[in-house]
PDB file of N, CA and C in Angstrom:
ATOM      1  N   UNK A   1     -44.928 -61.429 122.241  1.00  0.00           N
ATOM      2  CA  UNK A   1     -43.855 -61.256 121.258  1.00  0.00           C
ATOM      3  C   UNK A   1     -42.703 -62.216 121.544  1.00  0.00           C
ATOM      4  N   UNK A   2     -42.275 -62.546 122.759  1.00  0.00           N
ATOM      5  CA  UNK A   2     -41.065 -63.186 123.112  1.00  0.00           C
ATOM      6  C   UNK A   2     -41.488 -64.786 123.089  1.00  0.00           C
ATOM      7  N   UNK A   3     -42.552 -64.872 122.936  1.00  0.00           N
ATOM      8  CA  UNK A   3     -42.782 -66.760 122.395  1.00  0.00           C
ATOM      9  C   UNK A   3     -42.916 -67.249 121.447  1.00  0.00           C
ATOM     10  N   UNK A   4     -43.595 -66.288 120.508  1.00  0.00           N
ATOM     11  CA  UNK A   4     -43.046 -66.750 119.105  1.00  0.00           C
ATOM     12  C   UNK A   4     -41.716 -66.376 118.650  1.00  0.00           C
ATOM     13  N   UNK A   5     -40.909 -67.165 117.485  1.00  0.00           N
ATOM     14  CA  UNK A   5     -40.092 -67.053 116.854  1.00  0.00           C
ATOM     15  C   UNK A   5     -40.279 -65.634 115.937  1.00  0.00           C
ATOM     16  N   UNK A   6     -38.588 -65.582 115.936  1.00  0.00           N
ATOM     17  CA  UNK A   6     -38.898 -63.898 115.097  1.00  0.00           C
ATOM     18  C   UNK A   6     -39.073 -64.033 113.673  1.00  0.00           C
ATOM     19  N   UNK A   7     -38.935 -65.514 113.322  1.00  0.00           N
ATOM     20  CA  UNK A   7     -39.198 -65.662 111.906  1.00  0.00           C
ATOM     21  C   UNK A   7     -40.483 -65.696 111.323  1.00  0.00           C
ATOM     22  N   UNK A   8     -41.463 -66.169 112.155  1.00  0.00           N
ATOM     23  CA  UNK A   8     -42.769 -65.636 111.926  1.00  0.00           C
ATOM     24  C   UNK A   8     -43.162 -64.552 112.377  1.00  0.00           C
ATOM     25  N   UNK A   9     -43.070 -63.764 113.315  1.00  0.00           N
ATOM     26  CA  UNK A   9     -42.675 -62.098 112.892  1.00  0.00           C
ATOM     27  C   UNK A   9     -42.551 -61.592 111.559  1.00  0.00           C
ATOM     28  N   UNK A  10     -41.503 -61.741 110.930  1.00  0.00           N
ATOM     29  CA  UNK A  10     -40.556 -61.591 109.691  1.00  0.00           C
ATOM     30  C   UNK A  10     -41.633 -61.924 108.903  1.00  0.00           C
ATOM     31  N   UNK A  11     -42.483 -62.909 109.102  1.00  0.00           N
ATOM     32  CA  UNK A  11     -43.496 -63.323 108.031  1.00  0.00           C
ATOM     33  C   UNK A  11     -44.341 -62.437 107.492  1.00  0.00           C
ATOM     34  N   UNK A  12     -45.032 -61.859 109.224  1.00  0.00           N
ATOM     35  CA  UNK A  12     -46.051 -61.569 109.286  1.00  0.00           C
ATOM     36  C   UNK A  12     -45.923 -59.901 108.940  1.00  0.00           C
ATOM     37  N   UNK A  13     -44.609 -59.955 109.125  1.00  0.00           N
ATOM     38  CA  UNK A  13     -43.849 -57.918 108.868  1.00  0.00           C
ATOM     39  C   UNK A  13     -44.110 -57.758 107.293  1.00  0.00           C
ATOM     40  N   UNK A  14     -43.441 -58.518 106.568  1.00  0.00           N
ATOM     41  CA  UNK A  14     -43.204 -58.135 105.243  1.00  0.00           C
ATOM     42  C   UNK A  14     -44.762 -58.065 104.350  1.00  0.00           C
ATOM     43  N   UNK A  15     -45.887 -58.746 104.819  1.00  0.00           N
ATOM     44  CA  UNK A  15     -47.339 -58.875 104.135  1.00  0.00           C
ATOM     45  C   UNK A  15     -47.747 -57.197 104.440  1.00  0.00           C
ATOM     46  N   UNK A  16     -47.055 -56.501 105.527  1.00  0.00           N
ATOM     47  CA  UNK A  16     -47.808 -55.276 105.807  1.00  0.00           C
ATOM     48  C   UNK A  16     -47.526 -54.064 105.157  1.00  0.00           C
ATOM     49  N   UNK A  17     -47.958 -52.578 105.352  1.00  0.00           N
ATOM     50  CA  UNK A  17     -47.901 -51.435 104.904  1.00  0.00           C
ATOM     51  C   UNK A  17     -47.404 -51.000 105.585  1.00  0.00           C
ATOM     52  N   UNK A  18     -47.027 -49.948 105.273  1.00  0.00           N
ATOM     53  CA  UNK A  18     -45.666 -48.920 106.110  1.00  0.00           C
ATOM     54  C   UNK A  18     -47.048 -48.297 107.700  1.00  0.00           C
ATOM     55  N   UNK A  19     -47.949 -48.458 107.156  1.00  0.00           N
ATOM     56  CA  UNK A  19     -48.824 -47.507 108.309  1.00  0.00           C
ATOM     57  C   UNK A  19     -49.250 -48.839 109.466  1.00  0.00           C
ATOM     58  N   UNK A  20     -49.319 -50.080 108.936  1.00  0.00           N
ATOM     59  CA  UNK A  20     -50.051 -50.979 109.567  1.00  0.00           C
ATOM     60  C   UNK A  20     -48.252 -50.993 110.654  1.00  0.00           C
ATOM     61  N   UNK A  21     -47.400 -50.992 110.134  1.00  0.00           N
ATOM     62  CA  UNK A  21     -46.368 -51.163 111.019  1.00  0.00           C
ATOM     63  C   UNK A  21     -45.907 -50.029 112.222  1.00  0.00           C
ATOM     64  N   UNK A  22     -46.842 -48.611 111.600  1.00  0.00           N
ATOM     65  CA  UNK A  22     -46.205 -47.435 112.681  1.00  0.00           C
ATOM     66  C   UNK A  22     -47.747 -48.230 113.520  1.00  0.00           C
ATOM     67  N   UNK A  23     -49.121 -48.281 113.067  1.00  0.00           N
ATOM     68  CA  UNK A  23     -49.468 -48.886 114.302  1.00  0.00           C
ATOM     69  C   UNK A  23     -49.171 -49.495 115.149  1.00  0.00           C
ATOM     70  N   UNK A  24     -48.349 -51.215 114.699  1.00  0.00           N
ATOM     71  CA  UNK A  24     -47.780 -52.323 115.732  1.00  0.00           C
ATOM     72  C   UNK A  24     -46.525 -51.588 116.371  1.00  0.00           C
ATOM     73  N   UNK A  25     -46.066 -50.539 116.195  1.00  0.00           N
ATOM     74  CA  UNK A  25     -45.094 -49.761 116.859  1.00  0.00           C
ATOM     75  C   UNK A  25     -45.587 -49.244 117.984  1.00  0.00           C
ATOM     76  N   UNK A  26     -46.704 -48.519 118.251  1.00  0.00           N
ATOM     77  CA  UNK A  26     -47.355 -48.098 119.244  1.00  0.00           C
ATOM     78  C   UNK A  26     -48.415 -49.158 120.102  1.00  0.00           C
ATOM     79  N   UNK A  27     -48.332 -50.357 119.766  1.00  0.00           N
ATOM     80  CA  UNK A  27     -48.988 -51.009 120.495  1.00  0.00           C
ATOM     81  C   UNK A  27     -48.264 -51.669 122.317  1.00  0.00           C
ATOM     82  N   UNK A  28     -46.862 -51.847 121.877  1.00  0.00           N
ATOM     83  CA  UNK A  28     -45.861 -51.962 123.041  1.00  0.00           C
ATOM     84  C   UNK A  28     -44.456 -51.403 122.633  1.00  0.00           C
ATOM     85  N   UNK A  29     -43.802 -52.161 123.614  1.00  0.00           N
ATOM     86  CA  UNK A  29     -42.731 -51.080 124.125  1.00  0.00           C
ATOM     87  C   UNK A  29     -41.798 -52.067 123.097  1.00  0.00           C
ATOM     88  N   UNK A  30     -41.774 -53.952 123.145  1.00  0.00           N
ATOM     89  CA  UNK A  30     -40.746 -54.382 122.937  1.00  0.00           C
ATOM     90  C   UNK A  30     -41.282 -54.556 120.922  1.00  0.00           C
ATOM     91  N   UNK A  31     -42.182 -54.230 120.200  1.00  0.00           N
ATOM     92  CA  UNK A  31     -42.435 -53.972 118.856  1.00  0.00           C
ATOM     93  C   UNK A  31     -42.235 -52.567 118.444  1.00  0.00           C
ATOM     94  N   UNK A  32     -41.804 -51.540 119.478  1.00  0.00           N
ATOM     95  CA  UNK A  32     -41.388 -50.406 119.180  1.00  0.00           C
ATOM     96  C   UNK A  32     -40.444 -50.831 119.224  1.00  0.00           C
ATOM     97  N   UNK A  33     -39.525 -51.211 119.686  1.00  0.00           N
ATOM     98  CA  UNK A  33     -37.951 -51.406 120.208  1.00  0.00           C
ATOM     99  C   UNK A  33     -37.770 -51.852 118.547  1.00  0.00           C
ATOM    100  N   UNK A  34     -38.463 -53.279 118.498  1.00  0.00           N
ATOM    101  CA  UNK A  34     -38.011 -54.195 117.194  1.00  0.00           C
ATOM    102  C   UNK A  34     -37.666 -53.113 115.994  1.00  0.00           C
ATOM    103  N   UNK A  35     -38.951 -52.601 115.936  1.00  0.00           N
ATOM    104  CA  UNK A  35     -39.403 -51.895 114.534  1.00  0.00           C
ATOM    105  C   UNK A  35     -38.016 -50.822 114.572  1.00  0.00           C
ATOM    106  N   UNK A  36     -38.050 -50.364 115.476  1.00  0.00           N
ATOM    107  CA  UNK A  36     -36.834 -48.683 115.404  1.00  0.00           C
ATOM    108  C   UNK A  36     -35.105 -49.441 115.544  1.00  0.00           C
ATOM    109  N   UNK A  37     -35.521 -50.609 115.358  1.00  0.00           N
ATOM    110  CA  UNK A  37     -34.237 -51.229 115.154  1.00  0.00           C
ATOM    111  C   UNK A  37     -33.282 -51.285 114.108  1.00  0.00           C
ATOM    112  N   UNK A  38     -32.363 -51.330 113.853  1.00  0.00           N
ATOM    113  CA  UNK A  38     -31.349 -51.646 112.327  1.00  0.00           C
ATOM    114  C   UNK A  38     -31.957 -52.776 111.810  1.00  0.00           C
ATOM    115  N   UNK A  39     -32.001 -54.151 112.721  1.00  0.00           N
ATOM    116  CA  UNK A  39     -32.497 -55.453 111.710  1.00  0.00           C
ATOM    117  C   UNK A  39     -34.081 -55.425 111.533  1.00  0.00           C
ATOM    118  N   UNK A  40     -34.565 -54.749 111.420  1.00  0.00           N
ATOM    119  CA  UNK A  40     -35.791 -54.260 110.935  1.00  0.00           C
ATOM    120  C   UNK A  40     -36.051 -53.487 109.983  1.00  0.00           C
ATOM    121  N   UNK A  41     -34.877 -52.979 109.093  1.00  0.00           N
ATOM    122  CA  UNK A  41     -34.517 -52.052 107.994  1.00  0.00           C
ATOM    123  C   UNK A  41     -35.054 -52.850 107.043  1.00  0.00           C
ATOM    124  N   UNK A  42     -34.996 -54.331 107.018  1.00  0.00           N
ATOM    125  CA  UNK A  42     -35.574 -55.415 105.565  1.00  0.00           C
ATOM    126  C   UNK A  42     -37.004 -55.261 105.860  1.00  0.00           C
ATOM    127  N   UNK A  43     -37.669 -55.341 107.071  1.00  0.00           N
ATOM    128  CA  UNK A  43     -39.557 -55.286 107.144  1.00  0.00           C
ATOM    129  C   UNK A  43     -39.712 -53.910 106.840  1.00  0.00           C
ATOM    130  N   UNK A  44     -39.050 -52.806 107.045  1.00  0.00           N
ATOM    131  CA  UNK A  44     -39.531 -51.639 106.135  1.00  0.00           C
ATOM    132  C   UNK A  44     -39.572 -51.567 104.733  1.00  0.00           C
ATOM    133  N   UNK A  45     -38.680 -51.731 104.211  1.00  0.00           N
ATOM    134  CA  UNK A  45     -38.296 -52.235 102.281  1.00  0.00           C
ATOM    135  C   UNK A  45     -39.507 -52.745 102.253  1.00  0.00           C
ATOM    136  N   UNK A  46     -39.428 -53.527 102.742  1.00  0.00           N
ATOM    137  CA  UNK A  46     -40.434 -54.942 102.210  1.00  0.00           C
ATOM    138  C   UNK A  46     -42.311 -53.987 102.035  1.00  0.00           C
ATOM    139  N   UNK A  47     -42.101 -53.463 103.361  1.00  0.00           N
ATOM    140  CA  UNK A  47     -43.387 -52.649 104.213  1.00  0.00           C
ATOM    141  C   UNK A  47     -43.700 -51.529 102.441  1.00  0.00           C
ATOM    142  N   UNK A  48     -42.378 -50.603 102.517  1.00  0.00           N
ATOM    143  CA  UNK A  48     -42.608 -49.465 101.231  1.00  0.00           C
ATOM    144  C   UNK A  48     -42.962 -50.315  99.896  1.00  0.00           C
ATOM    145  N   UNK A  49     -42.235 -51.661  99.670  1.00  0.00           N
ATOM    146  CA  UNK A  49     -42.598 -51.934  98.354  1.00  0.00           C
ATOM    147  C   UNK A  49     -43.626 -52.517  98.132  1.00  0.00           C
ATOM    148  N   UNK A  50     -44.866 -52.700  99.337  1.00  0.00           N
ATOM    149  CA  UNK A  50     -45.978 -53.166  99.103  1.00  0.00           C
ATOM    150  C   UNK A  50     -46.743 -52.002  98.539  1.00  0.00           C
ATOM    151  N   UNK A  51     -46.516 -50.862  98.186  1.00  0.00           N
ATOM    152  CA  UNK A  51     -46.854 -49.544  97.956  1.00  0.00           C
ATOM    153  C   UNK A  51     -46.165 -49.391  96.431  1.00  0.00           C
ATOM    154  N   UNK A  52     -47.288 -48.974  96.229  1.00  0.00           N
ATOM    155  CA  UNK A  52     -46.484 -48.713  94.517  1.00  0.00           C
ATOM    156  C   UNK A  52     -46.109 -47.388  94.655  1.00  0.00           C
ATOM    157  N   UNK A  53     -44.997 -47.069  94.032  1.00  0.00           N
ATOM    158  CA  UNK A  53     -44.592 -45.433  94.015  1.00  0.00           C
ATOM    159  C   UNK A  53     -44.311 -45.054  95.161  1.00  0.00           C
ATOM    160  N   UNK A  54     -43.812 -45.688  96.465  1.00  0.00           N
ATOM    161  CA  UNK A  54     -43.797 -44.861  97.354  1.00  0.00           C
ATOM    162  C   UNK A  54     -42.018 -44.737  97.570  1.00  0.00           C
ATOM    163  N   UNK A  55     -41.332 -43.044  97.271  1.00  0.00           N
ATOM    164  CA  UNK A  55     -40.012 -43.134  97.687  1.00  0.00           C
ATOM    165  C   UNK A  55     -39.127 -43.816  98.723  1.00  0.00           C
ATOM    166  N   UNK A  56     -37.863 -43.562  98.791  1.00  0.00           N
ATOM    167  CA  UNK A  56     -37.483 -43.757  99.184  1.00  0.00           C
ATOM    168  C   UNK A  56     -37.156 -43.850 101.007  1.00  0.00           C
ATOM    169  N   UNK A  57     -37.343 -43.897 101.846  1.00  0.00           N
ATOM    170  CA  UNK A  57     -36.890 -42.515 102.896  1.00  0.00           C
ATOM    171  C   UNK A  57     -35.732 -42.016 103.011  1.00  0.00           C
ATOM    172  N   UNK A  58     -35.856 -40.554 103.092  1.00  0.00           N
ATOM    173  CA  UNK A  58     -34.744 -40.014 103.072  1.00  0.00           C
ATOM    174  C   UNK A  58     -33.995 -40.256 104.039  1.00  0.00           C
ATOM    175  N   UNK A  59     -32.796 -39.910 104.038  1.00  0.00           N
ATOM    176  CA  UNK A  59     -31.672 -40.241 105.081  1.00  0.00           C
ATOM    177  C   UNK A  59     -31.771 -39.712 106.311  1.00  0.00           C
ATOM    178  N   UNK A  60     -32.201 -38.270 106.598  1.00  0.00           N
ATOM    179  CA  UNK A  60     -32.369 -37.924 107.302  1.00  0.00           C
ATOM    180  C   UNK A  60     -33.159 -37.766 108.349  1.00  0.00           C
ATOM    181  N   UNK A  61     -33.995 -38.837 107.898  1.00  0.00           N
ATOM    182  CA  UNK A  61     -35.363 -39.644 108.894  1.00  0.00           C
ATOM    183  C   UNK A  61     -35.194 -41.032 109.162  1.00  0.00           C
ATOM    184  N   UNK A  62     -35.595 -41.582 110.189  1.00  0.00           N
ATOM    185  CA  UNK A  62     -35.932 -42.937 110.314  1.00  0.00           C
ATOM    186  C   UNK A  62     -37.240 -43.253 109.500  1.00  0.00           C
ATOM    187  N   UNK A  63     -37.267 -44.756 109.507  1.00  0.00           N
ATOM    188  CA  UNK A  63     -38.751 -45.336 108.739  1.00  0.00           C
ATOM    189  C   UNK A  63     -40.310 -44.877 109.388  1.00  0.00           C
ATOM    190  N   UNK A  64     -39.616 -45.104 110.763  1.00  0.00           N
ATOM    191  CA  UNK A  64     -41.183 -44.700 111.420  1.00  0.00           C
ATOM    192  C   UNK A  64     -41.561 -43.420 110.901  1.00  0.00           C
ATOM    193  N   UNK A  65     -40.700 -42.317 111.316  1.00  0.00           N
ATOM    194  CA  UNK A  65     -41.016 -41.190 111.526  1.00  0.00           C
ATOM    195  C   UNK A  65     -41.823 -40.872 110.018  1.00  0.00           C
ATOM    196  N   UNK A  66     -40.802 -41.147 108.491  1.00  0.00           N
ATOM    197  CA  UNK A  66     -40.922 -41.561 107.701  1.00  0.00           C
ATOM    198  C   UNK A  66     -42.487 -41.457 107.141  1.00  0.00           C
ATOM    199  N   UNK A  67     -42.988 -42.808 107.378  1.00  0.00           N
ATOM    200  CA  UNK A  67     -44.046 -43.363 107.633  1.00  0.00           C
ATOM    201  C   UNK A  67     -45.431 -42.560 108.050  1.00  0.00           C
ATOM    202  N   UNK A  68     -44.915 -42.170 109.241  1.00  0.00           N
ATOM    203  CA  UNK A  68     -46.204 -41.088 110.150  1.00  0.00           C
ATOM    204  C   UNK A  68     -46.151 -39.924 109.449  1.00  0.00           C
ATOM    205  N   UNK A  69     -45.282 -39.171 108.738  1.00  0.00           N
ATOM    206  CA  UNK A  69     -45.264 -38.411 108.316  1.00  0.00           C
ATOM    207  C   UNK A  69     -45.939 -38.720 106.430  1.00  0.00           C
ATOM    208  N   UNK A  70     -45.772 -39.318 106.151  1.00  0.00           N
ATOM    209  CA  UNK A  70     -46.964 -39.891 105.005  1.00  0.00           C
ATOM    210  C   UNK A  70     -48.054 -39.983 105.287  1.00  0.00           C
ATOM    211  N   UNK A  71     -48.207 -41.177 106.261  1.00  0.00           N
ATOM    212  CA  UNK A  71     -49.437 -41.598 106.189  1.00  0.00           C
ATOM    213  C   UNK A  71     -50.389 -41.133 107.150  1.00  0.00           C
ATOM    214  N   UNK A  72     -50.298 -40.549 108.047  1.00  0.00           N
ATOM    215  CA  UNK A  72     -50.793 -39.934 109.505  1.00  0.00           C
ATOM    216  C   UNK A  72     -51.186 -38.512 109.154  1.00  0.00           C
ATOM    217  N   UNK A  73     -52.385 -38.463 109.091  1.00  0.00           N
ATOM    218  CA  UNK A  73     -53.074 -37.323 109.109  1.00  0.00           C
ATOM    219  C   UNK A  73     -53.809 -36.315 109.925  1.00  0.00           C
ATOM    220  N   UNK A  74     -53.010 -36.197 110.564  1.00  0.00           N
ATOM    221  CA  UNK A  74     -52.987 -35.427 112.016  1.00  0.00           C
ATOM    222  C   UNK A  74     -52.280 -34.212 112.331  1.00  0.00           C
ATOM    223  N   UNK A  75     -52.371 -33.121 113.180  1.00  0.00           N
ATOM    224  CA  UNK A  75     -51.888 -31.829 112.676  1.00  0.00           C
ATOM    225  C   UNK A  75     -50.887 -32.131 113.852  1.00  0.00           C
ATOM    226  N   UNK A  76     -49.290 -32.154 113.979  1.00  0.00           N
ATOM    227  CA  UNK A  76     -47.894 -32.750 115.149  1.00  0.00           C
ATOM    228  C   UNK A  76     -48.353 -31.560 115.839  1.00  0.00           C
ATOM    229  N   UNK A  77     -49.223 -30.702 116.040  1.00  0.00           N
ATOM    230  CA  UNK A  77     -48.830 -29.585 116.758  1.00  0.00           C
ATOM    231  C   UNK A  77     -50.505 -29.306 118.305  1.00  0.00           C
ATOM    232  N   UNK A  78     -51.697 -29.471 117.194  1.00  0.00           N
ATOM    233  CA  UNK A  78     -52.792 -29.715 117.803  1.00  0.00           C
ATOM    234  C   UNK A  78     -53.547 -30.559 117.812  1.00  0.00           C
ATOM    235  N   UNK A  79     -53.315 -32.177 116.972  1.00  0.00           N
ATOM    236  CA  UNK A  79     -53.666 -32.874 116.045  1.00  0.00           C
ATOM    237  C   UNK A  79     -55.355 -33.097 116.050  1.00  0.00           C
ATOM    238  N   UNK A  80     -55.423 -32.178 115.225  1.00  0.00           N
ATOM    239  CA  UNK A  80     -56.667 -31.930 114.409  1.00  0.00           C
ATOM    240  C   UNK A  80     -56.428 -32.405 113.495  1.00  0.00           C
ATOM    241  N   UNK A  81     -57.351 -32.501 112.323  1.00  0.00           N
ATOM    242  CA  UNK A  81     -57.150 -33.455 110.732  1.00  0.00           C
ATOM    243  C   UNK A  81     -56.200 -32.726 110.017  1.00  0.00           C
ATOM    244  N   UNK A  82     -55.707 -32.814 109.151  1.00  0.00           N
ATOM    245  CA  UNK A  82     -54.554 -32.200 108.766  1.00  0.00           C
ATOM    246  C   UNK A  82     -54.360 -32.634 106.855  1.00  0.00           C
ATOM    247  N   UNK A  83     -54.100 -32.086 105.839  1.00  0.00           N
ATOM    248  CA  UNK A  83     -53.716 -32.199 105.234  1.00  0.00           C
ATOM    249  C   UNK A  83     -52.389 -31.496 104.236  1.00  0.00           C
ATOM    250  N   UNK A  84     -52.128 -30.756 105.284  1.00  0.00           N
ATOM    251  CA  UNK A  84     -50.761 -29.541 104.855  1.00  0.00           C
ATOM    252  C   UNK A  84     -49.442 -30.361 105.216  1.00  0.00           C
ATOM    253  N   UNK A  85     -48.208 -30.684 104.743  1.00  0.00           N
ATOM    254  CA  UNK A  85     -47.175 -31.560 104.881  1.00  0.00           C
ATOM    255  C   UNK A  85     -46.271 -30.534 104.387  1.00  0.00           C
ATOM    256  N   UNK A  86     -45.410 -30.243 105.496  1.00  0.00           N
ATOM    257  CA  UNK A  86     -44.607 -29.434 104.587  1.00  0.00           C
ATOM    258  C   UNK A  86     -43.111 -29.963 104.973  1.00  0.00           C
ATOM    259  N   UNK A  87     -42.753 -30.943 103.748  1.00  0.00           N
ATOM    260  CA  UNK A  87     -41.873 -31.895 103.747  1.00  0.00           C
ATOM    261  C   UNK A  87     -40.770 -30.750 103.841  1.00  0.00           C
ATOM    262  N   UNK A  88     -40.111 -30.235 103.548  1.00  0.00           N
ATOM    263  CA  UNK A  88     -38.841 -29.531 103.956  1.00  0.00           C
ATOM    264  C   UNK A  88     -38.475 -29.590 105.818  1.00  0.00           C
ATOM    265  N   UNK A  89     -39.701 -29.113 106.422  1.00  0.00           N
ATOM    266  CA  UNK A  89     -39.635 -29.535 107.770  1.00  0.00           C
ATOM    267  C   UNK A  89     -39.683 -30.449 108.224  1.00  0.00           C
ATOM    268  N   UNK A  90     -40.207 -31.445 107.670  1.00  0.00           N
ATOM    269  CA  UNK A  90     -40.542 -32.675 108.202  1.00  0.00           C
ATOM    270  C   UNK A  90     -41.849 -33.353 108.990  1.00  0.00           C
ATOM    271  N   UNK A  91     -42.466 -32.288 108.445  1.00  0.00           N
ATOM    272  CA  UNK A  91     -43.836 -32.180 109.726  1.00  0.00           C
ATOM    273  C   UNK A  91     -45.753 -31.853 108.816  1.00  0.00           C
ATOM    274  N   UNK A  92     -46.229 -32.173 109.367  1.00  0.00           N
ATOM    275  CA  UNK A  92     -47.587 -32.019 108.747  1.00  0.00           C
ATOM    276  C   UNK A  92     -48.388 -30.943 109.961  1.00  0.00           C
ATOM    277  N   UNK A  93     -48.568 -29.948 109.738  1.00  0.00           N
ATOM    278  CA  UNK A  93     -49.608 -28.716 110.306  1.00  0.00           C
ATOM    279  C   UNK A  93     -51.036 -28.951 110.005  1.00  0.00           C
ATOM    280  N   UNK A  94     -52.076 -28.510 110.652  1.00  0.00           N
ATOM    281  CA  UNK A  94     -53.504 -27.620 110.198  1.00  0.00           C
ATOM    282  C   UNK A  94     -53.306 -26.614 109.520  1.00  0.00           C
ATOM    283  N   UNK A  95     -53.710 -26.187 109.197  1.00  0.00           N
ATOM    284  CA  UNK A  95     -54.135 -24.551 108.366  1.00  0.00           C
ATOM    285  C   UNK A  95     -53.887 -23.596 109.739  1.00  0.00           C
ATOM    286  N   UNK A  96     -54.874 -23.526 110.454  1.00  0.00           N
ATOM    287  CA  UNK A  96     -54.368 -22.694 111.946  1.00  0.00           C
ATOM    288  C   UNK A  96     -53.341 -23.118 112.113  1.00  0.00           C
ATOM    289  N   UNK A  97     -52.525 -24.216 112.602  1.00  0.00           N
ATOM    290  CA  UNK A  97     -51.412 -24.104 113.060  1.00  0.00           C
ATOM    291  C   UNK A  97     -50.392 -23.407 112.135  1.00  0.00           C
ATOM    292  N   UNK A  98     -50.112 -23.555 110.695  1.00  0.00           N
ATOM    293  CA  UNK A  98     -49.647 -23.038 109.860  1.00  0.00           C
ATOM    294  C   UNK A  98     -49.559 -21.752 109.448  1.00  0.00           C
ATOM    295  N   UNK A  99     -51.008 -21.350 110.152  1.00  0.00           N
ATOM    296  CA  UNK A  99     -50.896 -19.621 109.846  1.00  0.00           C
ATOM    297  C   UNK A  99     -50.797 -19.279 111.275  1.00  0.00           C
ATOM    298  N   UNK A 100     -51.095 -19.560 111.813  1.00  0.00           N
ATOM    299  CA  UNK A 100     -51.120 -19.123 113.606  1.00  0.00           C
ATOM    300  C   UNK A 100     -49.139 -19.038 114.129  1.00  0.00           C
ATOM    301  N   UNK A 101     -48.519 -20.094 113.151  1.00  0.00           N
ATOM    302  CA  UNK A 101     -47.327 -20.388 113.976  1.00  0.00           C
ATOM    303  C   UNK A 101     -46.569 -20.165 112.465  1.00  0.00           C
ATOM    304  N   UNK A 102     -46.417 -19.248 112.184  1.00  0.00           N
ATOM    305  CA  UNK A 102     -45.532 -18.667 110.769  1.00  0.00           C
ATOM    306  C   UNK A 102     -44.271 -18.544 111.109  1.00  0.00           C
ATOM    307  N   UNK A 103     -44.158 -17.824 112.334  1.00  0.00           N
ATOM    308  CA  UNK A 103     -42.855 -17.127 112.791  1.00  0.00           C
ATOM    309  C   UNK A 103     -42.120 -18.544 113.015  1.00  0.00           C
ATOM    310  N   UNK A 104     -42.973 -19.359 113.388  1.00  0.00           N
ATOM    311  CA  UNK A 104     -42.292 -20.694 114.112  1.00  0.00           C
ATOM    312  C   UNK A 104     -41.552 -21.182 112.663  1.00  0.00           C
ATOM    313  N   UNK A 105     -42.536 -21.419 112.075  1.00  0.00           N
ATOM    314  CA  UNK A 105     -42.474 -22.757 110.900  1.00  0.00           C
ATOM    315  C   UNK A 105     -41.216 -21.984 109.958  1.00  0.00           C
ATOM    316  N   UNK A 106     -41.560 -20.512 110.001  1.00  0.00           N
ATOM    317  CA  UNK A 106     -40.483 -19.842 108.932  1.00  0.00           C
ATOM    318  C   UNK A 106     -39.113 -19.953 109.298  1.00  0.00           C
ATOM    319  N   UNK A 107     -38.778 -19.965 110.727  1.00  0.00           N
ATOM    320  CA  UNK A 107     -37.932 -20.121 111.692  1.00  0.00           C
ATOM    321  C   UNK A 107     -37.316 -21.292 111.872  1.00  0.00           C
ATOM    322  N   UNK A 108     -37.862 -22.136 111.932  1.00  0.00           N
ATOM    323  CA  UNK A 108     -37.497 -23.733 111.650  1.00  0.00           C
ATOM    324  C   UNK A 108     -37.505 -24.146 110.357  1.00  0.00           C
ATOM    325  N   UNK A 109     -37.613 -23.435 109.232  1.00  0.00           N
ATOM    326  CA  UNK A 109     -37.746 -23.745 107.654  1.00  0.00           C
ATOM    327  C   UNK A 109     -35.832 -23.262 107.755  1.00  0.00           C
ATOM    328  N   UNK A 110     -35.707 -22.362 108.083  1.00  0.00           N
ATOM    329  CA  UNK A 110     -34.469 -21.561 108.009  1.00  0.00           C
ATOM    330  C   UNK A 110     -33.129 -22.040 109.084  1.00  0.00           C
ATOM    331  N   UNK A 111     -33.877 -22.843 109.884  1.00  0.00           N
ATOM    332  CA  UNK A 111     -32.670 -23.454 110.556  1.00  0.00           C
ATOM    333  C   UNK A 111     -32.736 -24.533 109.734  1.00  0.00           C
ATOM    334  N   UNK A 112     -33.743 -25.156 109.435  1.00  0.00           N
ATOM    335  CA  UNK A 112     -33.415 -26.216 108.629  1.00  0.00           C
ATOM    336  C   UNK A 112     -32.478 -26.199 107.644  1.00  0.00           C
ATOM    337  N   UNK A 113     -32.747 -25.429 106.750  1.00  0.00           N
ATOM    338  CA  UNK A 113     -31.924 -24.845 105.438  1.00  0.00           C
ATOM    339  C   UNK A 113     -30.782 -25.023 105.859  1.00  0.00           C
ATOM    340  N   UNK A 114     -30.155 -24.108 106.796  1.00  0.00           N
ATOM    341  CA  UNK A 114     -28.884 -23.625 107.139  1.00  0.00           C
ATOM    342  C   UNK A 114     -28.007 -25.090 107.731  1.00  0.00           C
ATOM    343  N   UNK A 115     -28.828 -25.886 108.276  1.00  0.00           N
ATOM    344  CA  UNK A 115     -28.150 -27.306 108.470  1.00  0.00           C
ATOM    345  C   UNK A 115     -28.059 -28.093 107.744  1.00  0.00           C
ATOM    346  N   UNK A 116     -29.140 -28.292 106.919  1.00  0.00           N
ATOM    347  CA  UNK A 116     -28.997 -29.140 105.571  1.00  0.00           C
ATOM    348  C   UNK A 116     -28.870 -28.391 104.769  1.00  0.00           C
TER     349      UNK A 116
END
């Protein structure tokens, strides 16, 4: 990363998808750093508008998180396959985890509320 120029970076950021970028996020420490950065706010734009229809992110998330939480289909709790998202929390469950952890999720639905 530190021998090439960041302008071909920049090149190579904006051709991608919001998911191809939470990958190069987890590949090292200093493309995590980049990506969760402020001047990396234009390769996300760029990243969502290669996506037709895809909102905004809300304020109250970063891009990555954002991102994994779209496109990552994995249960944050046991990650098993997952297709339950229950955007108010911010989080994607299994079915077991969702019914297994009610008290939790209802509990954190309600602190949520009460803060936002």
């Amino acid at each position: 990363l530190a021998e090439m120029p960041m302008d071909i970076w920049f090149e190579i950021f904006v051709l991608l998808e919001p998911l191809d970028l939470v990958h190069l996020s987890r590949t090292s420490k200093s493309l995590r750093t980049f990506l969760l950065g402020v001047s990396a706010s234009s390769v996300w734009m760029c990243a969502r508008s290669n996506m037709d229809g895809l909102p905004k992110c809300p304020k109250d998330m970063n891009e990555l998180d954002y991102a994994t939480l779209i496109f990552e289909t994995h249960c944050q709790r046991c990650l098993s396959v997952s297709s339950h998202m229950c955007w108010d929390l911010r989080i994607r469950l299994c079915l077991h985890c969702l019914k297994s952890d009610t008290k939790y999720v209802l509990f954190q639905f309600n602190v949520y509320k009460f803060l936002y």
